[in-house]
N, C-alpha and C. Protein backbone atom coordinates (compact mmCIF):
# COMPACT_ATOMS: atom_id res chain seq x y z
N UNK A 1 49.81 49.93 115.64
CA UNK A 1 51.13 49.44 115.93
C UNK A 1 51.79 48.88 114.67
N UNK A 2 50.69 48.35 114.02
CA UNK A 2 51.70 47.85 112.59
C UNK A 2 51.61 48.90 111.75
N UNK A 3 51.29 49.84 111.53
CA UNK A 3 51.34 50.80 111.10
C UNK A 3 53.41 51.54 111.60
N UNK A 4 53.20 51.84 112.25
CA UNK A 4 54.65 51.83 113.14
C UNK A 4 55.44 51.13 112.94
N UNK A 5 55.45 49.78 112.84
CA UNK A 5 56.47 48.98 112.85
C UNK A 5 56.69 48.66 111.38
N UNK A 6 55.87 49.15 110.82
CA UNK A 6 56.16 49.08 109.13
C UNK A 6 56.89 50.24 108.62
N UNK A 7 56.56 51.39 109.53
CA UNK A 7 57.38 52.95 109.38
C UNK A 7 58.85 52.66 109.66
N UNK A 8 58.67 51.79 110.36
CA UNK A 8 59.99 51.89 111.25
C UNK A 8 60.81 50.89 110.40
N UNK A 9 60.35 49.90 109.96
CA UNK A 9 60.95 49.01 108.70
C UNK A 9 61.77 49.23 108.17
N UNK A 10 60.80 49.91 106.96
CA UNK A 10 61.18 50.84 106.10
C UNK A 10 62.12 51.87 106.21
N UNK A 11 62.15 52.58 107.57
CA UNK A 11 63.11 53.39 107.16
C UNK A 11 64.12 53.14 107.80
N UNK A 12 64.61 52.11 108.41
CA UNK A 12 65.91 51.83 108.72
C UNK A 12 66.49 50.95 107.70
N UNK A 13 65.55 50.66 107.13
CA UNK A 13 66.63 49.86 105.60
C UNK A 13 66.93 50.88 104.65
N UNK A 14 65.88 52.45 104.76
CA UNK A 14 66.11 53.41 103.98
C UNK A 14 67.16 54.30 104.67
N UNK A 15 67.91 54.28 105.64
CA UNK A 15 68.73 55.01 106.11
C UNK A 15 68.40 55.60 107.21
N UNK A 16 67.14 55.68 108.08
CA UNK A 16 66.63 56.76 108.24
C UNK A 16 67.14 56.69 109.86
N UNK A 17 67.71 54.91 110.10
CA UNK A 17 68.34 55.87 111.30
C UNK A 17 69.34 56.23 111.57
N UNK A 18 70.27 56.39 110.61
CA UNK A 18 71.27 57.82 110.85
C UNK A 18 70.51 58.58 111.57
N UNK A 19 69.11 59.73 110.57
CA UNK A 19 68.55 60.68 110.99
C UNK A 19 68.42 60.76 112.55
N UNK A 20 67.60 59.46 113.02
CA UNK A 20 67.34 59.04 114.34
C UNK A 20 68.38 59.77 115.37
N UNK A 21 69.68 59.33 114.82
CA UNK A 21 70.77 59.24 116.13
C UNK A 21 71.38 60.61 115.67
N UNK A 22 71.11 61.77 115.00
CA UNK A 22 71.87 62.49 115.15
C UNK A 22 71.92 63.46 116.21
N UNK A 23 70.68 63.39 116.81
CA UNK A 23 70.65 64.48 118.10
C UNK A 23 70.62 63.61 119.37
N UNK A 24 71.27 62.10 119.11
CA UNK A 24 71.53 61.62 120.43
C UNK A 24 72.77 61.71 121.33
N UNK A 25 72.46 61.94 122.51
CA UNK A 25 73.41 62.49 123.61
C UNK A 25 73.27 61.43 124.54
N UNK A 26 72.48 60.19 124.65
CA UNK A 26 72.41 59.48 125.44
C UNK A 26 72.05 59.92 127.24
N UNK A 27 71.27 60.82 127.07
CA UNK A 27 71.14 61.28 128.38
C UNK A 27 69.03 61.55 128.57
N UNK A 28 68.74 61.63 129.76
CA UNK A 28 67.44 61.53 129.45
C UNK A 28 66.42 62.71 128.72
N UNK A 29 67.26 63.63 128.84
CA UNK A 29 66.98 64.91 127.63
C UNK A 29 66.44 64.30 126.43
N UNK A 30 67.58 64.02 125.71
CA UNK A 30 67.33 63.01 124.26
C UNK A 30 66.20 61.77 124.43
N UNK A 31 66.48 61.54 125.29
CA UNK A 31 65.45 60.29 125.19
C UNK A 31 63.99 60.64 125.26
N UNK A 32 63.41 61.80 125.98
CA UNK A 32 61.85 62.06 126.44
C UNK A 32 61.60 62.58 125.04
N UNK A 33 63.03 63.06 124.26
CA UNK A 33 62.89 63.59 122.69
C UNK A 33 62.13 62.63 122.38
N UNK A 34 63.02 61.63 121.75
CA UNK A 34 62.48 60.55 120.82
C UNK A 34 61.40 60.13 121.66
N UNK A 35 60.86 59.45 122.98
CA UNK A 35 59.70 58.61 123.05
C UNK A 35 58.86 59.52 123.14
N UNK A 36 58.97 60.98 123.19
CA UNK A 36 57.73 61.75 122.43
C UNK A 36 56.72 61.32 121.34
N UNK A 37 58.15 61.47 120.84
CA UNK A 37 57.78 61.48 118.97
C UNK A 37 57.00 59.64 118.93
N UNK A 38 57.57 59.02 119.80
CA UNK A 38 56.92 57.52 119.54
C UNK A 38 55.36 57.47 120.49
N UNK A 39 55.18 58.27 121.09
CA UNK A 39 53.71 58.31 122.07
C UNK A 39 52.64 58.45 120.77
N UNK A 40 53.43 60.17 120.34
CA UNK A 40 52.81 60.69 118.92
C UNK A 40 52.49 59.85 118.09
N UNK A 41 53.14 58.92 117.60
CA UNK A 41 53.01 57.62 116.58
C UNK A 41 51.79 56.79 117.32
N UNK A 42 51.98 56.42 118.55
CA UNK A 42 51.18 55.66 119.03
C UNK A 42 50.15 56.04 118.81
N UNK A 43 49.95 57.24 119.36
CA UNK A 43 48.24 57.92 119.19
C UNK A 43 47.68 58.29 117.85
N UNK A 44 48.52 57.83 117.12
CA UNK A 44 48.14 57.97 115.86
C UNK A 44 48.31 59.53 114.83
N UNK A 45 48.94 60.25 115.35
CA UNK A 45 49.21 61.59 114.78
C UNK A 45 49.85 61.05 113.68
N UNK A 46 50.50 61.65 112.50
CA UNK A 46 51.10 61.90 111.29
C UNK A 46 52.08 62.67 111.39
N UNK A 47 53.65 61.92 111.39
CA UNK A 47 54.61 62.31 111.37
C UNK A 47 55.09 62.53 110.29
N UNK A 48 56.25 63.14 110.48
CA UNK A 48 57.33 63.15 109.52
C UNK A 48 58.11 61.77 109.65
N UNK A 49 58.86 61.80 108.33
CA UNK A 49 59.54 60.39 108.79
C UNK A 49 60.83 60.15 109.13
N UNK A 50 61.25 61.32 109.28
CA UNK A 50 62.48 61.71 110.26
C UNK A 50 62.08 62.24 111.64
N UNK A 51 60.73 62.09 112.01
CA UNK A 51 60.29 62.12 113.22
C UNK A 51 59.39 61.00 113.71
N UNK A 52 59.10 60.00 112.72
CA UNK A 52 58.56 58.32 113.16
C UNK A 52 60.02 57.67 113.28
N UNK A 53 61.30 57.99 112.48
CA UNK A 53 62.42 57.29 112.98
C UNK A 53 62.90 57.62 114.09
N UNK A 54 63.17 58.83 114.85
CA UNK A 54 63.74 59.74 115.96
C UNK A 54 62.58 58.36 117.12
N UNK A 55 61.04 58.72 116.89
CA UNK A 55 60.65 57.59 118.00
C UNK A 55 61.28 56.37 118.08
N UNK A 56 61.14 55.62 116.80
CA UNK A 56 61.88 54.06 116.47
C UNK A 56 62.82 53.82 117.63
N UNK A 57 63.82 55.28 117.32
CA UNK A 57 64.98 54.90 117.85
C UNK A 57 64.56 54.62 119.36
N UNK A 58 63.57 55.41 120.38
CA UNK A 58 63.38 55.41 121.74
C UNK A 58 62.79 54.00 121.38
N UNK A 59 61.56 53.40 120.78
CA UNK A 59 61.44 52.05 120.50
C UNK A 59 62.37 50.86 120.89
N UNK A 60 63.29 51.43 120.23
CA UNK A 60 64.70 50.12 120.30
C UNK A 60 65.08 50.39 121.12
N UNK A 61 65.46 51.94 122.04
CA UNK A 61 66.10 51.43 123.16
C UNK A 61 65.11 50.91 123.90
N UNK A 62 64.31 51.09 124.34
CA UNK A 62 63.53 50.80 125.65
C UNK A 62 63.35 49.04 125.30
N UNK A 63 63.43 48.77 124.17
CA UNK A 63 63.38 47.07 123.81
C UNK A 63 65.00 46.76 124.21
N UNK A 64 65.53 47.32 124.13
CA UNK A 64 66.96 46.90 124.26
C UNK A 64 67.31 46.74 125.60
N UNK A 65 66.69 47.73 126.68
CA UNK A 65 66.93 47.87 128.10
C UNK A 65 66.10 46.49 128.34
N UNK A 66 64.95 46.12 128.27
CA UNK A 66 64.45 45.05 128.79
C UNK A 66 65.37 43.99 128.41
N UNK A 67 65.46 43.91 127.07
CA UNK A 67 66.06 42.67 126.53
C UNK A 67 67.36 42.25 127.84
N UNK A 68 68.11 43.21 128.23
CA UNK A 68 69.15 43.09 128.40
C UNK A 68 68.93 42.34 130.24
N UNK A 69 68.13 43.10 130.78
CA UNK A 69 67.46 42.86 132.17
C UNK A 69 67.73 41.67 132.39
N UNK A 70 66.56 41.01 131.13
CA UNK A 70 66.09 40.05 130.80
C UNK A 70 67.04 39.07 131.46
N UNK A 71 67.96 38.75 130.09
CA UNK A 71 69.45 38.41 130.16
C UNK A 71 69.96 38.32 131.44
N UNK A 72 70.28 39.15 132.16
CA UNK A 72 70.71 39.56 133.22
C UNK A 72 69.81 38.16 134.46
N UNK A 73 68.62 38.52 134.30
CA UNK A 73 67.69 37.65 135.35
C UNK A 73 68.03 36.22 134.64
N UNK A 74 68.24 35.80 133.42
CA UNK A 74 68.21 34.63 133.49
C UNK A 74 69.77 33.80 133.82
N UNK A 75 70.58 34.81 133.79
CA UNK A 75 72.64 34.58 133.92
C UNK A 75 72.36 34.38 135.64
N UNK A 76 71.34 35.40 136.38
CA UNK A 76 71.51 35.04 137.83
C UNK A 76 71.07 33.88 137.97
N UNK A 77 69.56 33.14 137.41
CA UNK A 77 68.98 32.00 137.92
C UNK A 77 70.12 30.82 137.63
N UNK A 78 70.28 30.73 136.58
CA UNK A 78 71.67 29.79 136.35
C UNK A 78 72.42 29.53 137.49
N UNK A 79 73.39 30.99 137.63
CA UNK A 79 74.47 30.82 138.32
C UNK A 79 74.04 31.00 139.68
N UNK A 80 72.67 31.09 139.72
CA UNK A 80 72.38 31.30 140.97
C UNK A 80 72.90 32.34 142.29
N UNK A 81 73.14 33.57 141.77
CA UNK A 81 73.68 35.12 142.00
C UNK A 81 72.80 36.16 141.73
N UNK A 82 72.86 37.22 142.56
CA UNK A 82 72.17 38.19 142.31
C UNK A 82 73.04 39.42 141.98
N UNK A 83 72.80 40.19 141.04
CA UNK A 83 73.78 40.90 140.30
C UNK A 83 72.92 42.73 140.24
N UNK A 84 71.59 42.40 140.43
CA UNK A 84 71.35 43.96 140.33
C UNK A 84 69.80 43.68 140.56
N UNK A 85 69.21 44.51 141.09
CA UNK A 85 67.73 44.94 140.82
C UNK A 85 66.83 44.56 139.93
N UNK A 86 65.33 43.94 139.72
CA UNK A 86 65.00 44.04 138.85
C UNK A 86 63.74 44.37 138.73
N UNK A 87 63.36 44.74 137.66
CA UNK A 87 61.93 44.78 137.04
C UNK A 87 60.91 43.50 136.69
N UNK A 88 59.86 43.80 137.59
CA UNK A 88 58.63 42.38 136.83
C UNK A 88 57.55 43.00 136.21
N UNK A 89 57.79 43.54 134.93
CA UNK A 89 56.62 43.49 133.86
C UNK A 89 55.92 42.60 133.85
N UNK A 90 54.82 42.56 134.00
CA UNK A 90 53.38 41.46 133.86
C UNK A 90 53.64 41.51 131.84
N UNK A 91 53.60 40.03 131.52
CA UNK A 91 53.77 39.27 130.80
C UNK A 91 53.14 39.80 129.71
N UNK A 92 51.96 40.60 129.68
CA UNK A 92 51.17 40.86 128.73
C UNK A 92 51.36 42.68 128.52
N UNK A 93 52.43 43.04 129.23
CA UNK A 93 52.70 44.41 129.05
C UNK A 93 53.24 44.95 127.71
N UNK A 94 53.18 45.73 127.07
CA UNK A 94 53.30 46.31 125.24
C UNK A 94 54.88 46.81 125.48
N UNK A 95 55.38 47.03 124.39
CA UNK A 95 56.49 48.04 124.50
C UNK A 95 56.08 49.48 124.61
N UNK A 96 55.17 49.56 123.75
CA UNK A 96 54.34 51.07 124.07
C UNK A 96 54.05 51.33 125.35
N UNK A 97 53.55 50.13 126.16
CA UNK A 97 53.46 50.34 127.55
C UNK A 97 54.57 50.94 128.52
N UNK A 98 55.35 50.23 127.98
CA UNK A 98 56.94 50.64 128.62
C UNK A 98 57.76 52.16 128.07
N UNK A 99 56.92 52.75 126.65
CA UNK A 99 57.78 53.62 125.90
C UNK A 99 56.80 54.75 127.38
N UNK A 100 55.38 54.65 126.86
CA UNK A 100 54.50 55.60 127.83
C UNK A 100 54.90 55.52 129.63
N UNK A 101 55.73 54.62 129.97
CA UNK A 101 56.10 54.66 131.45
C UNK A 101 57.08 55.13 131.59
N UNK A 102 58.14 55.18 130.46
CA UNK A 102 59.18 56.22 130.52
C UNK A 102 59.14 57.24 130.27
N UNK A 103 58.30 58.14 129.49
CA UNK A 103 57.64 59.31 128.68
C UNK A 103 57.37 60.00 130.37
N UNK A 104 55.96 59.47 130.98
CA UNK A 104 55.91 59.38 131.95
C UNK A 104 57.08 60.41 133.52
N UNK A 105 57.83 59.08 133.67
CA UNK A 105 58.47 59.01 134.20
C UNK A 105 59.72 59.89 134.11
N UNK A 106 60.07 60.60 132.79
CA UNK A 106 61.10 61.62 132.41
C UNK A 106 60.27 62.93 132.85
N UNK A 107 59.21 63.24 132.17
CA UNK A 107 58.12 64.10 132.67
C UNK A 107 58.10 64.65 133.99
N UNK A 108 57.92 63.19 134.82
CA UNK A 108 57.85 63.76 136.22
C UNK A 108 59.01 63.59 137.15
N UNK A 109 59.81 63.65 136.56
CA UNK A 109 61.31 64.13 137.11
C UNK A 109 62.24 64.55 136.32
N UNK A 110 62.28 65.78 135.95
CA UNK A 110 62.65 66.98 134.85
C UNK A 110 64.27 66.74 136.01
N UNK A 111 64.25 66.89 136.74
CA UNK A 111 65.79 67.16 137.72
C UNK A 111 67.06 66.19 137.40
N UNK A 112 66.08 64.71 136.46
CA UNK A 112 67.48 64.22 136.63
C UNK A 112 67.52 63.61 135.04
N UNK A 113 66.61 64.46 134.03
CA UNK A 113 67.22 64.37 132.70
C UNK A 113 68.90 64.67 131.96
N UNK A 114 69.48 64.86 133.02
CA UNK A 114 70.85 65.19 132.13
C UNK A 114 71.63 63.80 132.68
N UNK A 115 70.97 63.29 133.35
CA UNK A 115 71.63 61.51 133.97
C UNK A 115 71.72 60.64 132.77
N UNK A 116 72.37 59.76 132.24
CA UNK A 116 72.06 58.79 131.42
C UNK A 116 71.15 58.33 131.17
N UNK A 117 70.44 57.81 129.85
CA UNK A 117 69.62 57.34 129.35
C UNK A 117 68.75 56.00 130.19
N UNK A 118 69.46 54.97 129.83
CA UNK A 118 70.10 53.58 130.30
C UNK A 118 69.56 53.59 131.80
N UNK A 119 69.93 54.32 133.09
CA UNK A 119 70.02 54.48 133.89
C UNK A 119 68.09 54.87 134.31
N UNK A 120 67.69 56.32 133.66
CA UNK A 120 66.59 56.57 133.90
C UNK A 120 65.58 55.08 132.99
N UNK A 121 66.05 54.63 131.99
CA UNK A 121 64.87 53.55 131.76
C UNK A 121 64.55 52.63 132.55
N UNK A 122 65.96 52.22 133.59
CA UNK A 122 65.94 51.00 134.10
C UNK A 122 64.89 51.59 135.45
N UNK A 123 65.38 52.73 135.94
CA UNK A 123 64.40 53.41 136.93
C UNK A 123 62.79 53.30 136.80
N UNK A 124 62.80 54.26 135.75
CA UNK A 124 61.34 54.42 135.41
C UNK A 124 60.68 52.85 135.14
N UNK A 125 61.07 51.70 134.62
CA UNK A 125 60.07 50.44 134.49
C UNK A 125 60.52 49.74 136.07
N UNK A 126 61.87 49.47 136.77
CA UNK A 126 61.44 49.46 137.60
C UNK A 126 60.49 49.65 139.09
N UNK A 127 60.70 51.34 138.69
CA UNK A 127 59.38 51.56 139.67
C UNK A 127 58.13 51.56 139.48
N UNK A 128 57.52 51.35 138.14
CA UNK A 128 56.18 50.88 137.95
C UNK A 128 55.68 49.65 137.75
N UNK A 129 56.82 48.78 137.54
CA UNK A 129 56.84 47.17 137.59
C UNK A 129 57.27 46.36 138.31
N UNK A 130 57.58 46.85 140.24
CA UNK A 130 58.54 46.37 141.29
C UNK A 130 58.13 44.57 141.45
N UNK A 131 59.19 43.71 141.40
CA UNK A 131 58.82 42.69 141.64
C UNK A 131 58.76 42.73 142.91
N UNK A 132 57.29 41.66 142.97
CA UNK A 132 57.40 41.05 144.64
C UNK A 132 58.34 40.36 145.63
């Protein structure tokens, strides 16, 4: 993992995610792209590094979708409102955990990759992380 996150460093201060986003369409097509390429990283294969950035990028989103949840669950407890659905990741869950449940989860529903990105992440960790 630090291996990765040092790839990933590096090359977004080196430019590299331009490279990342040029074949993004924001739809779940693009996305099973990149968290491919980041499974690959995980397992330790040897990328290119316009193909360790292309993962990065699924990296950040799938950190970005939680982050935002997140957010979301803590604006309801406040205001004390419920605003949408959510996901309960057990506390000790990886982002890799979450990149491989969407990988997953695009996999085994090929029918609704042309749906938004955003949409299938929130799906896919919801249904493997349903709160009680």
């Amino acid at each position: 993992m630090r291996t990765f996150l040092s790839a990933v460093v590096f090359l977004l201060i080196g430019g590299g995610y331009v490279v990342a986003q040029d074949d993004w369409k924001g739809d779940g097509s693009s996305l099973l792209t990149k968290c491919s390429l980041a499974v690959r990283v995980f397992d330790g294969e040897k990328l290119s590094s316009e193909d360790v950035a292309k993962g990065a990028f699924c990296v950040g989103y799938i950190s970005g979708n939680h982050d935002t949840d997140f957010m979301v669950q803590m604006l309801e407890e406040h205001q004390k409102i419920t605003l949408m659905k959510h996901a309960c990741p057990p506390s000790n869950a990886s982002t890799e955990q979450a990149v491989r449940v969407v990988v997953k989860y695009l996999r085994d529903n090929p029918e609704r990759l042309h749906m938004p990105a955003s949409i299938l992440v929130t799906d896919a960790i919801r249904s493997s992380f349903p709160c009680k």
